[in-house]
C-alpha atoms as a PDB file:
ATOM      1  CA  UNK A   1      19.845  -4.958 -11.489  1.00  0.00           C
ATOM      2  CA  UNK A   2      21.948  -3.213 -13.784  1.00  0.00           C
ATOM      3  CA  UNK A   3      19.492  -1.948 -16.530  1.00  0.00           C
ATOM      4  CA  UNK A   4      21.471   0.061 -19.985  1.00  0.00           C
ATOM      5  CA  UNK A   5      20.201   3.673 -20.225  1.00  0.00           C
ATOM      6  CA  UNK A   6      18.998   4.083 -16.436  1.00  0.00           C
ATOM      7  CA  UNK A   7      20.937   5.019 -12.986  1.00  0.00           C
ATOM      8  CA  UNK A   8      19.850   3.025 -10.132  1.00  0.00           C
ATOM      9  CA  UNK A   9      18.519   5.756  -7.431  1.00  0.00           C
ATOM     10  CA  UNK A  10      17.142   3.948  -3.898  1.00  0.00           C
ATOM     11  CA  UNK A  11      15.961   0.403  -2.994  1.00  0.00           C
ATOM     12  CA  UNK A  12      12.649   0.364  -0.416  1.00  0.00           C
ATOM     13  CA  UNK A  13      10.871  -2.265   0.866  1.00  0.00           C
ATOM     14  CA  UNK A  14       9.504  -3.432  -2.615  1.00  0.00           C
ATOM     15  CA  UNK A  15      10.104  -1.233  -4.906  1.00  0.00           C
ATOM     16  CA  UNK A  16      13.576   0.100  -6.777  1.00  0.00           C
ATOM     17  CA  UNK A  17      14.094   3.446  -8.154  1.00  0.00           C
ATOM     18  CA  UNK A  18      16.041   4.706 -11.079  1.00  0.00           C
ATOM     19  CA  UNK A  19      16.285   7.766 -13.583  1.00  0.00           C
ATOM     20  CA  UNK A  20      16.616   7.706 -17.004  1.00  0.00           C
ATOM     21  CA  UNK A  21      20.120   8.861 -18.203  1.00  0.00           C
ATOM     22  CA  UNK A  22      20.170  11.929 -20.797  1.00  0.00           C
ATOM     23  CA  UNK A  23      22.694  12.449 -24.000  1.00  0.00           C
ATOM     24  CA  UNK A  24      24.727  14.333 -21.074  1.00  0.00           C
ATOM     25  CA  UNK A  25      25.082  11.167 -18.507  1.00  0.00           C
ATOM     26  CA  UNK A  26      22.921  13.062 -16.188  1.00  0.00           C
ATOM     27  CA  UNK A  27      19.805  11.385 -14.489  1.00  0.00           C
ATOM     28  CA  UNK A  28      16.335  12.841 -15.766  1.00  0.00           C
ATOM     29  CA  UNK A  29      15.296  15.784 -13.497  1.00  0.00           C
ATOM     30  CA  UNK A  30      11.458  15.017 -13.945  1.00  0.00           C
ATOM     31  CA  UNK A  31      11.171  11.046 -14.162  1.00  0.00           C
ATOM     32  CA  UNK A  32      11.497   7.920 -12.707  1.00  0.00           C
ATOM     33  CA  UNK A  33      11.208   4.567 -13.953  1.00  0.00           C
ATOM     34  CA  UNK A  34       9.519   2.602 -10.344  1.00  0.00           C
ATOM     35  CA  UNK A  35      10.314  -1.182 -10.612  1.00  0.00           C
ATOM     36  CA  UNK A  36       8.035  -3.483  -8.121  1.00  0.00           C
ATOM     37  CA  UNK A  37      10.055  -6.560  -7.271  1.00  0.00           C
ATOM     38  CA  UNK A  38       8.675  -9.511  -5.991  1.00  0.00           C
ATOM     39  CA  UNK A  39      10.064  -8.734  -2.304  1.00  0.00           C
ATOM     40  CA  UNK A  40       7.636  -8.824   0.144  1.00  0.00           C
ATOM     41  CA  UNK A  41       8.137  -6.989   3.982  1.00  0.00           C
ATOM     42  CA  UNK A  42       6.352  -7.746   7.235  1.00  0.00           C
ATOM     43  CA  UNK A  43       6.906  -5.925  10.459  1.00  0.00           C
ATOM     44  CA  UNK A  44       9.062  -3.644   9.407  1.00  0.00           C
ATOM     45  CA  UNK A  45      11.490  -6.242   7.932  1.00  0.00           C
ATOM     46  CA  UNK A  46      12.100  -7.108   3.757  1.00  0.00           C
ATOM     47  CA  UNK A  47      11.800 -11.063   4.521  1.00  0.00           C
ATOM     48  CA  UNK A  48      14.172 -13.280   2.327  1.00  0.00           C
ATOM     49  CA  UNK A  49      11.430 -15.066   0.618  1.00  0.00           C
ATOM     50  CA  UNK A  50      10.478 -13.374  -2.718  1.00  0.00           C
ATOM     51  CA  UNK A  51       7.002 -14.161  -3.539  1.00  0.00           C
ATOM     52  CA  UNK A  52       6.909 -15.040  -7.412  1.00  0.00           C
ATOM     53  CA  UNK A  53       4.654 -12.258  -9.890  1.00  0.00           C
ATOM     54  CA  UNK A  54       4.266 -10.201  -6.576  1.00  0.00           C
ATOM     55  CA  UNK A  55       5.995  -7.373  -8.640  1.00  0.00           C
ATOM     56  CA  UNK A  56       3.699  -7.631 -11.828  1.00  0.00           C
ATOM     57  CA  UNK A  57       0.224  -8.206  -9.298  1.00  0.00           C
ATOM     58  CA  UNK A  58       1.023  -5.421  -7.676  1.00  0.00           C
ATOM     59  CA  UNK A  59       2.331  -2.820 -10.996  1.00  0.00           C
ATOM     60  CA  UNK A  60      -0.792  -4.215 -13.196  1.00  0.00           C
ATOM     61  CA  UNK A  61      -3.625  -3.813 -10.168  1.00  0.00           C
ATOM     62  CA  UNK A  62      -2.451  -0.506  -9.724  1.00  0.00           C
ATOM     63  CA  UNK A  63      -2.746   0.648 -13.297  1.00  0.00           C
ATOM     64  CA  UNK A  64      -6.467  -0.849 -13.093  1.00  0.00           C
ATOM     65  CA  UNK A  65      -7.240   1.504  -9.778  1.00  0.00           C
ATOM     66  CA  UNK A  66      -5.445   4.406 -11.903  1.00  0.00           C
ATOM     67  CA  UNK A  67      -8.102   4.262 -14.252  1.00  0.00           C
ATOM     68  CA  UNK A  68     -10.933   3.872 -12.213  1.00  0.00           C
ATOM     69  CA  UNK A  69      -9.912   7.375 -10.024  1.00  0.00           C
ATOM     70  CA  UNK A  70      -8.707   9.292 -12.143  1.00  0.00           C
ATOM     71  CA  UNK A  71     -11.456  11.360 -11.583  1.00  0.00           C
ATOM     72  CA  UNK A  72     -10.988  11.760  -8.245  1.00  0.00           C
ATOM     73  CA  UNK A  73      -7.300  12.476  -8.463  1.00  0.00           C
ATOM     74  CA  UNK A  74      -3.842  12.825 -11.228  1.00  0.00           C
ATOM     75  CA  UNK A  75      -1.760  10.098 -10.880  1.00  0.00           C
ATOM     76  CA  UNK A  76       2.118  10.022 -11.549  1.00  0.00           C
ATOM     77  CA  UNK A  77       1.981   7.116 -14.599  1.00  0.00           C
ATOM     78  CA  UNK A  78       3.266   9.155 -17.742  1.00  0.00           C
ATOM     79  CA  UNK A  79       4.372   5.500 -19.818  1.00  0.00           C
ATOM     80  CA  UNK A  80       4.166   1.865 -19.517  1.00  0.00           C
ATOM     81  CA  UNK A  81       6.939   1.612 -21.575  1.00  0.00           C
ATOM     82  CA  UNK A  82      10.129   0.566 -20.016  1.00  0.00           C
ATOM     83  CA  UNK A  83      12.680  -2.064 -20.556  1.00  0.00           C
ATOM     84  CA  UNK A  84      12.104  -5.392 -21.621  1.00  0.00           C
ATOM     85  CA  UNK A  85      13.807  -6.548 -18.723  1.00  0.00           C
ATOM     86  CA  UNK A  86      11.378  -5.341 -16.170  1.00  0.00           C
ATOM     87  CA  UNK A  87       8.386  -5.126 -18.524  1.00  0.00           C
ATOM     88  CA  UNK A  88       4.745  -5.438 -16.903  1.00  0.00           C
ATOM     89  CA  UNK A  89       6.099  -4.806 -13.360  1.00  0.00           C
ATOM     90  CA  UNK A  90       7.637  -1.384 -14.210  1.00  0.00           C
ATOM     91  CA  UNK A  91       6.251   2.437 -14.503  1.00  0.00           C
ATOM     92  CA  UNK A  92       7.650   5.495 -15.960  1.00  0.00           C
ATOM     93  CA  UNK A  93       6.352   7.561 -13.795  1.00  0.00           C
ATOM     94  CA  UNK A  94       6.701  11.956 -12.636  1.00  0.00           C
ATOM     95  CA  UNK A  95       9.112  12.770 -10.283  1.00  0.00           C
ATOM     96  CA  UNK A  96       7.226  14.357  -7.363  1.00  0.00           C
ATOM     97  CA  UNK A  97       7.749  15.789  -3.983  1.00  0.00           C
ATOM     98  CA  UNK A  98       6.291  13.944  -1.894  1.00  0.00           C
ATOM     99  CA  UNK A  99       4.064  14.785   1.274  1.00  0.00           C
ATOM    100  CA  UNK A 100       5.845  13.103   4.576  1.00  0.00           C
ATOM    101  CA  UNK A 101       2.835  11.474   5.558  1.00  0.00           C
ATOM    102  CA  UNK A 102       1.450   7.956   5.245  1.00  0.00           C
ATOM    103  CA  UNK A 103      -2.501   8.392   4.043  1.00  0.00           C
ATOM    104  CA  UNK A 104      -4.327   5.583   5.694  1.00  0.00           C
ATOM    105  CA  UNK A 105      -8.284   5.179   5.840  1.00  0.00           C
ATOM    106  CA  UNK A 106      -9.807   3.235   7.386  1.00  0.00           C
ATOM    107  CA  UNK A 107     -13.720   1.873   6.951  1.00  0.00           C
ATOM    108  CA  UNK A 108     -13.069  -1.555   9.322  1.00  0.00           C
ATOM    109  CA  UNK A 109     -11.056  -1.852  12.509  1.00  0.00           C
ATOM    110  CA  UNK A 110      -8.201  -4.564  12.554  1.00  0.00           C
ATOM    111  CA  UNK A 111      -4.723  -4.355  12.499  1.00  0.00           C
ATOM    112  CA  UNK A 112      -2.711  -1.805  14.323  1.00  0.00           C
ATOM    113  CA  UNK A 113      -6.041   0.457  14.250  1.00  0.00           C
ATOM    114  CA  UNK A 114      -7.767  -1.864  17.046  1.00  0.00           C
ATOM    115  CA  UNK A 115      -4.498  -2.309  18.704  1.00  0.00           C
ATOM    116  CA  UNK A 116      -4.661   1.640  19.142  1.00  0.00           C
ATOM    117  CA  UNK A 117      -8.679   1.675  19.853  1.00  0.00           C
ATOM    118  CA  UNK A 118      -8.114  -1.052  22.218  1.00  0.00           C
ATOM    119  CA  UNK A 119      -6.012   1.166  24.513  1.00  0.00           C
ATOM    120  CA  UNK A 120      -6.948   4.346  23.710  1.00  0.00           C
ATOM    121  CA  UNK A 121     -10.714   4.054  22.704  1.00  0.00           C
ATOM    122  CA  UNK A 122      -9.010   5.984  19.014  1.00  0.00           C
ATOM    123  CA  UNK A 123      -7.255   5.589  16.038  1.00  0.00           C
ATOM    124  CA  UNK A 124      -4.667   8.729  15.383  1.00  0.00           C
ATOM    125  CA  UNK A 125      -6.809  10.563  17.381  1.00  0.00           C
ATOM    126  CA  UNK A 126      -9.935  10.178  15.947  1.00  0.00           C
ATOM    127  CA  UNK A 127     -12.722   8.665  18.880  1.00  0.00           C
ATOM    128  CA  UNK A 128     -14.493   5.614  17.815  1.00  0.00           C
ATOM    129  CA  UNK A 129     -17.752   4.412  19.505  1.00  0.00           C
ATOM    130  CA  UNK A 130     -17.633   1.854  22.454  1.00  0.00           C
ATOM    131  CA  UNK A 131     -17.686  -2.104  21.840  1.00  0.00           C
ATOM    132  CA  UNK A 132     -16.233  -2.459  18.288  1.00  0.00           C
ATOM    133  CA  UNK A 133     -14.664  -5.573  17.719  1.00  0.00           C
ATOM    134  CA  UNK A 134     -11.650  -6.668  15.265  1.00  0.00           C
ATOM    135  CA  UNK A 135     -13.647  -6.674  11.660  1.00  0.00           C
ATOM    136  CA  UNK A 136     -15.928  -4.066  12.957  1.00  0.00           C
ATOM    137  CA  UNK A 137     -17.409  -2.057  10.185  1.00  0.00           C
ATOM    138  CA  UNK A 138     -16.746   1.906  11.435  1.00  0.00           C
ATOM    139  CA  UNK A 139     -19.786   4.157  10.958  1.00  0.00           C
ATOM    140  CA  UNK A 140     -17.932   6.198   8.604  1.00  0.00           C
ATOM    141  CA  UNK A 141     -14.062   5.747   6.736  1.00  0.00           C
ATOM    142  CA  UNK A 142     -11.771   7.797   8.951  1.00  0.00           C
ATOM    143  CA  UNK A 143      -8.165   9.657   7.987  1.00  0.00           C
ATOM    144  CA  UNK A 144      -5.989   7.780  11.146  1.00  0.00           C
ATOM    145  CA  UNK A 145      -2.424   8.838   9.235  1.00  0.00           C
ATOM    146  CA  UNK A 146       1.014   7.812  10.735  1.00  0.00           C
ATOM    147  CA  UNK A 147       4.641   9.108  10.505  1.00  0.00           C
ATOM    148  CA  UNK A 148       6.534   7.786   7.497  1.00  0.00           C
ATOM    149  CA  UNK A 149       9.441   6.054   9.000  1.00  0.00           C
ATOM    150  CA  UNK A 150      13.036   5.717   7.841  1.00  0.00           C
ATOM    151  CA  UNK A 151      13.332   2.291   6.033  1.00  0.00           C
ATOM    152  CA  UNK A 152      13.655  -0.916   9.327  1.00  0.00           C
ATOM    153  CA  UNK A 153      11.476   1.302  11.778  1.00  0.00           C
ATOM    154  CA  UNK A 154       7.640   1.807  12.450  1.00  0.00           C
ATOM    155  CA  UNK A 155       5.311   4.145  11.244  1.00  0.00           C
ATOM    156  CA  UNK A 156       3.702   5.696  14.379  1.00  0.00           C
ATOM    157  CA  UNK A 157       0.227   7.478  14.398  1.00  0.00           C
ATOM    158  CA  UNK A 158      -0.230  10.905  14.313  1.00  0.00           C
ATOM    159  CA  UNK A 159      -3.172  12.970  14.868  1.00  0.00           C
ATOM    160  CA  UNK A 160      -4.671  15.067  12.422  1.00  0.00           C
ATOM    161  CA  UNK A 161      -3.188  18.439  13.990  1.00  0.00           C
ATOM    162  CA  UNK A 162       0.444  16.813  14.066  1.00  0.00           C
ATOM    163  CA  UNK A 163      -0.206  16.689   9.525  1.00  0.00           C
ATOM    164  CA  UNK A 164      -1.753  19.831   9.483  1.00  0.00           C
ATOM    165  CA  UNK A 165       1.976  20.780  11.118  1.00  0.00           C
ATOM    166  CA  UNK A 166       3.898  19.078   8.686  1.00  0.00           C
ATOM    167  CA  UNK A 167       2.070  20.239   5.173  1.00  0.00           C
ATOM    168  CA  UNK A 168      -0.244  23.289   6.004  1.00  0.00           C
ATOM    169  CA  UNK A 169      -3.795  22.885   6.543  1.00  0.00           C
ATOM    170  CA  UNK A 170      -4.541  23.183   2.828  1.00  0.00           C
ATOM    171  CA  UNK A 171      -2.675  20.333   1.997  1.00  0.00           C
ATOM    172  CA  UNK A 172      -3.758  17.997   4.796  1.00  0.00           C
ATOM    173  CA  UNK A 173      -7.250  18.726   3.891  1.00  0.00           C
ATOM    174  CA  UNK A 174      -6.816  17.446   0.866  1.00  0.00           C
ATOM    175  CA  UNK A 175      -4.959  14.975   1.493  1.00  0.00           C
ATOM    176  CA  UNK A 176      -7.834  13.429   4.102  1.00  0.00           C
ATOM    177  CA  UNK A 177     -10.219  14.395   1.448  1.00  0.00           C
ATOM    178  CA  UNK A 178      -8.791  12.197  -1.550  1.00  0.00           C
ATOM    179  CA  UNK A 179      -7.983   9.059   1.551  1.00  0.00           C
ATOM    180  CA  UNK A 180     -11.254   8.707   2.285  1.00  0.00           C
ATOM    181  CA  UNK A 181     -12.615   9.161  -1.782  1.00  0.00           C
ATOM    182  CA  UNK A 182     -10.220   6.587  -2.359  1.00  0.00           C
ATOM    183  CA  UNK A 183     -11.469   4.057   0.301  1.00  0.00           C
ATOM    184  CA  UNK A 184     -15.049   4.936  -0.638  1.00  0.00           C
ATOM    185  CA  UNK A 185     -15.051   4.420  -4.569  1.00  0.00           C
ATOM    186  CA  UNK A 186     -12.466   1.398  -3.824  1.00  0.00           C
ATOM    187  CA  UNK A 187     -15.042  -0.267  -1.859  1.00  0.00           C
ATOM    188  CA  UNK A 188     -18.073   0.598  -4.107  1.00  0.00           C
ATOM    189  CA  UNK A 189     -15.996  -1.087  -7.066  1.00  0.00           C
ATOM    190  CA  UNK A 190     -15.029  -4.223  -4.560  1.00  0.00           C
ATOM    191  CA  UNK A 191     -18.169  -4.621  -2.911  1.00  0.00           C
ATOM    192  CA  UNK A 192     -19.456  -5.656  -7.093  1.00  0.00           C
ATOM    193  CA  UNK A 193     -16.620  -8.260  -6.871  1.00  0.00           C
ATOM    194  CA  UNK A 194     -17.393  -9.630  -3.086  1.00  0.00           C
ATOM    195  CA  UNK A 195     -14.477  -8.099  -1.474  1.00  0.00           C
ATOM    196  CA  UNK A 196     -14.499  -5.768   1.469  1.00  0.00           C
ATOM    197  CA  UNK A 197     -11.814  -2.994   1.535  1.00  0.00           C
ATOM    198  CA  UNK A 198     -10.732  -2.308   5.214  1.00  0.00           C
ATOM    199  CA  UNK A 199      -8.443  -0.346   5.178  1.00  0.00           C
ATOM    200  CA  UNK A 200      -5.935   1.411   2.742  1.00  0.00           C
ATOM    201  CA  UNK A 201      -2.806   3.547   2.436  1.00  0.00           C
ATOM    202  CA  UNK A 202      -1.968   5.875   0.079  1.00  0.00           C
ATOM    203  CA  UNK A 203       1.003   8.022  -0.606  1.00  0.00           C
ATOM    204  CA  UNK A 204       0.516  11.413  -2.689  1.00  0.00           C
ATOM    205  CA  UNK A 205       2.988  13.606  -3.858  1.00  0.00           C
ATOM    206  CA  UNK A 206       3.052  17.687  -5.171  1.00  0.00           C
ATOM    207  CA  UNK A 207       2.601  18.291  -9.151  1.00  0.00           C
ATOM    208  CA  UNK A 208       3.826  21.141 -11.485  1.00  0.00           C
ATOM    209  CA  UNK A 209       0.262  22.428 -10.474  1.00  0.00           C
ATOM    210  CA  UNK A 210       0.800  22.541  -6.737  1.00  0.00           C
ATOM    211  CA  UNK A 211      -1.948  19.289  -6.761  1.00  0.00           C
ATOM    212  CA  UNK A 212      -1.634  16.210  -5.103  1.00  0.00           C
ATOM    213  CA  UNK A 213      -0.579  14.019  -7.199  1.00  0.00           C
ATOM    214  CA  UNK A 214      -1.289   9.991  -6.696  1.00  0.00           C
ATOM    215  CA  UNK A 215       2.079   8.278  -6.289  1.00  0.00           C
ATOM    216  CA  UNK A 216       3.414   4.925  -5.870  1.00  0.00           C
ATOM    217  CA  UNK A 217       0.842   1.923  -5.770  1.00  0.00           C
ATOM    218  CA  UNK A 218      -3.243   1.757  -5.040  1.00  0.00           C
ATOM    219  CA  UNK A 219      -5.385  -0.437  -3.768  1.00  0.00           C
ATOM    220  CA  UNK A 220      -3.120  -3.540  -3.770  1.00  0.00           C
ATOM    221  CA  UNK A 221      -2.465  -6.333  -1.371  1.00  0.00           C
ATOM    222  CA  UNK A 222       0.405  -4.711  -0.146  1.00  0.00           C
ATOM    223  CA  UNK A 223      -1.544  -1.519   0.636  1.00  0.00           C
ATOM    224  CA  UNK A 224      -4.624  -2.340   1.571  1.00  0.00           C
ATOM    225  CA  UNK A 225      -6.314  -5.045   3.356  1.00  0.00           C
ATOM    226  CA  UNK A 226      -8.724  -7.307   1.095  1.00  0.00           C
ATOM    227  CA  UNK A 227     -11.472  -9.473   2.752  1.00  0.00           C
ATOM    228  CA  UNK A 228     -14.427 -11.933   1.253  1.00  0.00           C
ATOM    229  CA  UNK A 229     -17.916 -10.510   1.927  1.00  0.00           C
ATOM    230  CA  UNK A 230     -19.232 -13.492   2.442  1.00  0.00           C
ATOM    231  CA  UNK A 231     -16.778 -14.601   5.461  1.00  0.00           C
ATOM    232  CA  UNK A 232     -16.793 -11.416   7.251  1.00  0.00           C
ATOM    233  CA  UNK A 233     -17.496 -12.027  11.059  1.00  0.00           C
ATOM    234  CA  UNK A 234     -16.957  -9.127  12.969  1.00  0.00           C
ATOM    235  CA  UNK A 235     -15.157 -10.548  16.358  1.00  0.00           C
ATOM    236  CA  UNK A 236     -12.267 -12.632  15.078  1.00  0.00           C
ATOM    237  CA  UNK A 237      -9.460 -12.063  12.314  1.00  0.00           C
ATOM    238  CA  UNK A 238     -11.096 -12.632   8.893  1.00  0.00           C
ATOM    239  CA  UNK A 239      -9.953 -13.979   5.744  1.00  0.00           C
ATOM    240  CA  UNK A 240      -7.715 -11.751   3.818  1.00  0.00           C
ATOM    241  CA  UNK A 241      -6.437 -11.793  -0.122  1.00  0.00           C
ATOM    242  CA  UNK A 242      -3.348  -9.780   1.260  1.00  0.00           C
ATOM    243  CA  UNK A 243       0.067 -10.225   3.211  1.00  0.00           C
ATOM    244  CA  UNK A 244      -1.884 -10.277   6.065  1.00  0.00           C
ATOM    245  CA  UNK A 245      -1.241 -14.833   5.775  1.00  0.00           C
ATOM    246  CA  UNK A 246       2.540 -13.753   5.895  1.00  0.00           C
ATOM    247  CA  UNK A 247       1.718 -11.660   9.094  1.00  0.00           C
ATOM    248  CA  UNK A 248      -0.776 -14.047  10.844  1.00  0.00           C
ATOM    249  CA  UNK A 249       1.956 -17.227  10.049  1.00  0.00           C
ATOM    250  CA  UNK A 250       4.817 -15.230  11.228  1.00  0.00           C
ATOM    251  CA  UNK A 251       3.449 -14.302  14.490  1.00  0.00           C
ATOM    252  CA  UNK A 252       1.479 -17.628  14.954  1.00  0.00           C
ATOM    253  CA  UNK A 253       3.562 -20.452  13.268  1.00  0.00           C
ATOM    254  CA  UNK A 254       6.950 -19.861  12.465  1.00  0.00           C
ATOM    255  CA  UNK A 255       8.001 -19.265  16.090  1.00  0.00           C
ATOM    256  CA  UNK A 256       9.487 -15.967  15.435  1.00  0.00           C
ATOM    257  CA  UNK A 257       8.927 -12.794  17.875  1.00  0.00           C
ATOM    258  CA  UNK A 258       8.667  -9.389  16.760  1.00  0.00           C
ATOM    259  CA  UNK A 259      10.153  -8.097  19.917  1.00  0.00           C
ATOM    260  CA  UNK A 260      13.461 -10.088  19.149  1.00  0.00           C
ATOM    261  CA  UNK A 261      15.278  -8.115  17.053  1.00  0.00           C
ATOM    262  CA  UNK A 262      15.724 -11.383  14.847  1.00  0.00           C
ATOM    263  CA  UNK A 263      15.315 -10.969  11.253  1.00  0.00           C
ATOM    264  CA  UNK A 264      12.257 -12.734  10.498  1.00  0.00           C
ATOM    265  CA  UNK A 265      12.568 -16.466   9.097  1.00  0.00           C
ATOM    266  CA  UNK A 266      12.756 -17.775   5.533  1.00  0.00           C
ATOM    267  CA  UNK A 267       8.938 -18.064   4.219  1.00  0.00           C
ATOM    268  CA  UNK A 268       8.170 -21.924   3.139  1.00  0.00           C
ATOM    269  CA  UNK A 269       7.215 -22.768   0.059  1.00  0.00           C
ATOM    270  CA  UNK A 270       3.640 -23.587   0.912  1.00  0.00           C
ATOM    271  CA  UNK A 271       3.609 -20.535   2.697  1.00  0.00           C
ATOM    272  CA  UNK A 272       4.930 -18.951  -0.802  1.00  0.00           C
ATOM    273  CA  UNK A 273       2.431 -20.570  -2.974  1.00  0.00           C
ATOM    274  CA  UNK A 274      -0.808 -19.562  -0.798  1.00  0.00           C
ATOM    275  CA  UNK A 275       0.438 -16.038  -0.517  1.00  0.00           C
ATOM    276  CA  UNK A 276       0.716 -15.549  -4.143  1.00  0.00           C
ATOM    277  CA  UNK A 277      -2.369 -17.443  -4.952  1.00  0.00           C
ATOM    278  CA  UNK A 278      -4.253 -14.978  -2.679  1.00  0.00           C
ATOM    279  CA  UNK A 279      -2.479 -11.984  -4.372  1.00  0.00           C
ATOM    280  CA  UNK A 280      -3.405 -13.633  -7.739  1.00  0.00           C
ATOM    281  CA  UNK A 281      -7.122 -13.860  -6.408  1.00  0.00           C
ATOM    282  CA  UNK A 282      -7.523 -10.575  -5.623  1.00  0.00           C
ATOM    283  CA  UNK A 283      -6.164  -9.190  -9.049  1.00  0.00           C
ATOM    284  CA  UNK A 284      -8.277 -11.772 -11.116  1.00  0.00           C
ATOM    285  CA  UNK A 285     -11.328 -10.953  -9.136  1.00  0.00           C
ATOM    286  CA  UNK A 286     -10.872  -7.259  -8.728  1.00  0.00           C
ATOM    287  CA  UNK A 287     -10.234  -6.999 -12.440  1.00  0.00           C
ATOM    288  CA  UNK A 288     -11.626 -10.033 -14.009  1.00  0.00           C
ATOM    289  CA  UNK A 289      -8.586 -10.426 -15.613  1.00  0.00           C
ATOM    290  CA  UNK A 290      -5.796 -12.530 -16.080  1.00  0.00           C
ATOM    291  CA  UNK A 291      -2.384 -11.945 -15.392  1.00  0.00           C
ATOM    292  CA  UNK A 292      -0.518 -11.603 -18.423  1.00  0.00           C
END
């Protein structure tokens, strides 16, 4: 997208990157304008299927979490106004270094984190009690971080010593601190709206001030995992308001194998409109709002 007055910087998964351009021509040292598309990944892979308002779900639920920890923690948001062409999905936000860790908490077991217990008995090191089950409430959120991977491979989890390594033990303290206070107050708001927050990750990066900073996205369907309260059955894979329906009909419908190097399939449209309506759900009943 070529947008007048910005230089396009780096393309992930979902989100594009560019700087605002100076009288000079040069790219603004200290911020970013972070544009959420409507792309959607699974597995690894950016899947060909856009799913429509995905980008302004995900830019407007964030700004909603903002608010509701900012006493926990700064955020990077210094505007919400950008160009017309990208307006309600698009932040002006800090440039920040960021820590090279993915923060995931977790306060259920499902996902990746039971494939781990399941064989190991933990979850980045962390030892869980015998006999949970996928859905399993844990008896407390735990910090089970992961490598952040170069864009088309997989994070892998890391104990807590191996982020202690890689930012200092001040740092990674904190950083397992804020997780965990995120998870927490996100599921105190939720549980008022009937939704059970599993699981959650988090990306921070380093202010002016030598804090961490709250970067990127929180507490969206693309970073956390969203369940009803009132369908959670500990034993079997529960009902989600998240990509997790992209997941579950990749692996169990389309016919497509993660181990075969194949780029996933084109999404169908019914697949398309349930994934956004449960996107949609979780923003409208989250925030009792509408999507403008």
């Amino acid at each position: 997208m070529d947008l007048p007055g910005y230089v396009h910087l780096y393309s992930g998964k979902v989100r594009d990157l560019y700087a605002p351009v100076g009288p000079s021509g040069e790219p603004d040292p200290d911020r970013i304008l972070l544009v959420a598309s409507d792309r959607i990944s699974a597995y690894d892979h950016i899947l060909g299927t856009p799913i429509p308002d995905k980008g302004r779900i995900l830019t407007q639920l964030s700004l909603w979490w903002f608010e509701r920890l900012a006493d926990l923690v700064p955020n990077h948001v210094l505007s919400t106004e950008v160009p017309a062409a990208v307006a309600g999905r698009a932040l002006l936000v800090r440039r920040l270094d960021m820590l090279p860790v993915e923060c995931v908490a977790r306060a259920y077991l499902t996902g990746g984190g039971l494939e781990e217990y399941a064989a190991t008995g933990r979850v980045s090191g962390v030892p869980l009690p015998a006999g949970l089950v996928d859905g399993s409430r844990l008896p407390e959120p735990v910090f089970t971080p992961s490598t952040k991977a170069p864009q088309g491979e997989h994070d892998q989890p890391i104990p807590y010593a191996a982020v202690v390594d890689l930012v200092g033990p001040d740092r990674a303290a904190a950083a397992r601190d804020l997780t965990v206070a995120i998870l927490r107050r996100g599921n105190e708001i939720a549980a008022e709206r009937g939704i059970l927050l599993a699981d959650t990750k988090v990306e921070f990066g380093i202010g002016s001030g030598d804090e961490l900073v709250l970067a990127d996205e929180v507490l969206t369907p693309d970073s956390s995992r969203f369940w009803p309260a009132d369908q959670w059955v500990p034993g079997r894979v529960q009902p989600s308001f998240d990509k997790q329906y992209v997941r579950d009909w990749l692996t169990h419908e389309s016919g497509w194998s993660k181990s075969s190097g194949e780029a996933p399939p084109p999404l169908p449209e019914s697949v398309v409109e349930q994934t956004r309506a449960r996107y949609l759900e979780a923003y409208e009943r989250l925030t009792g709002r509408t999507l403008d």
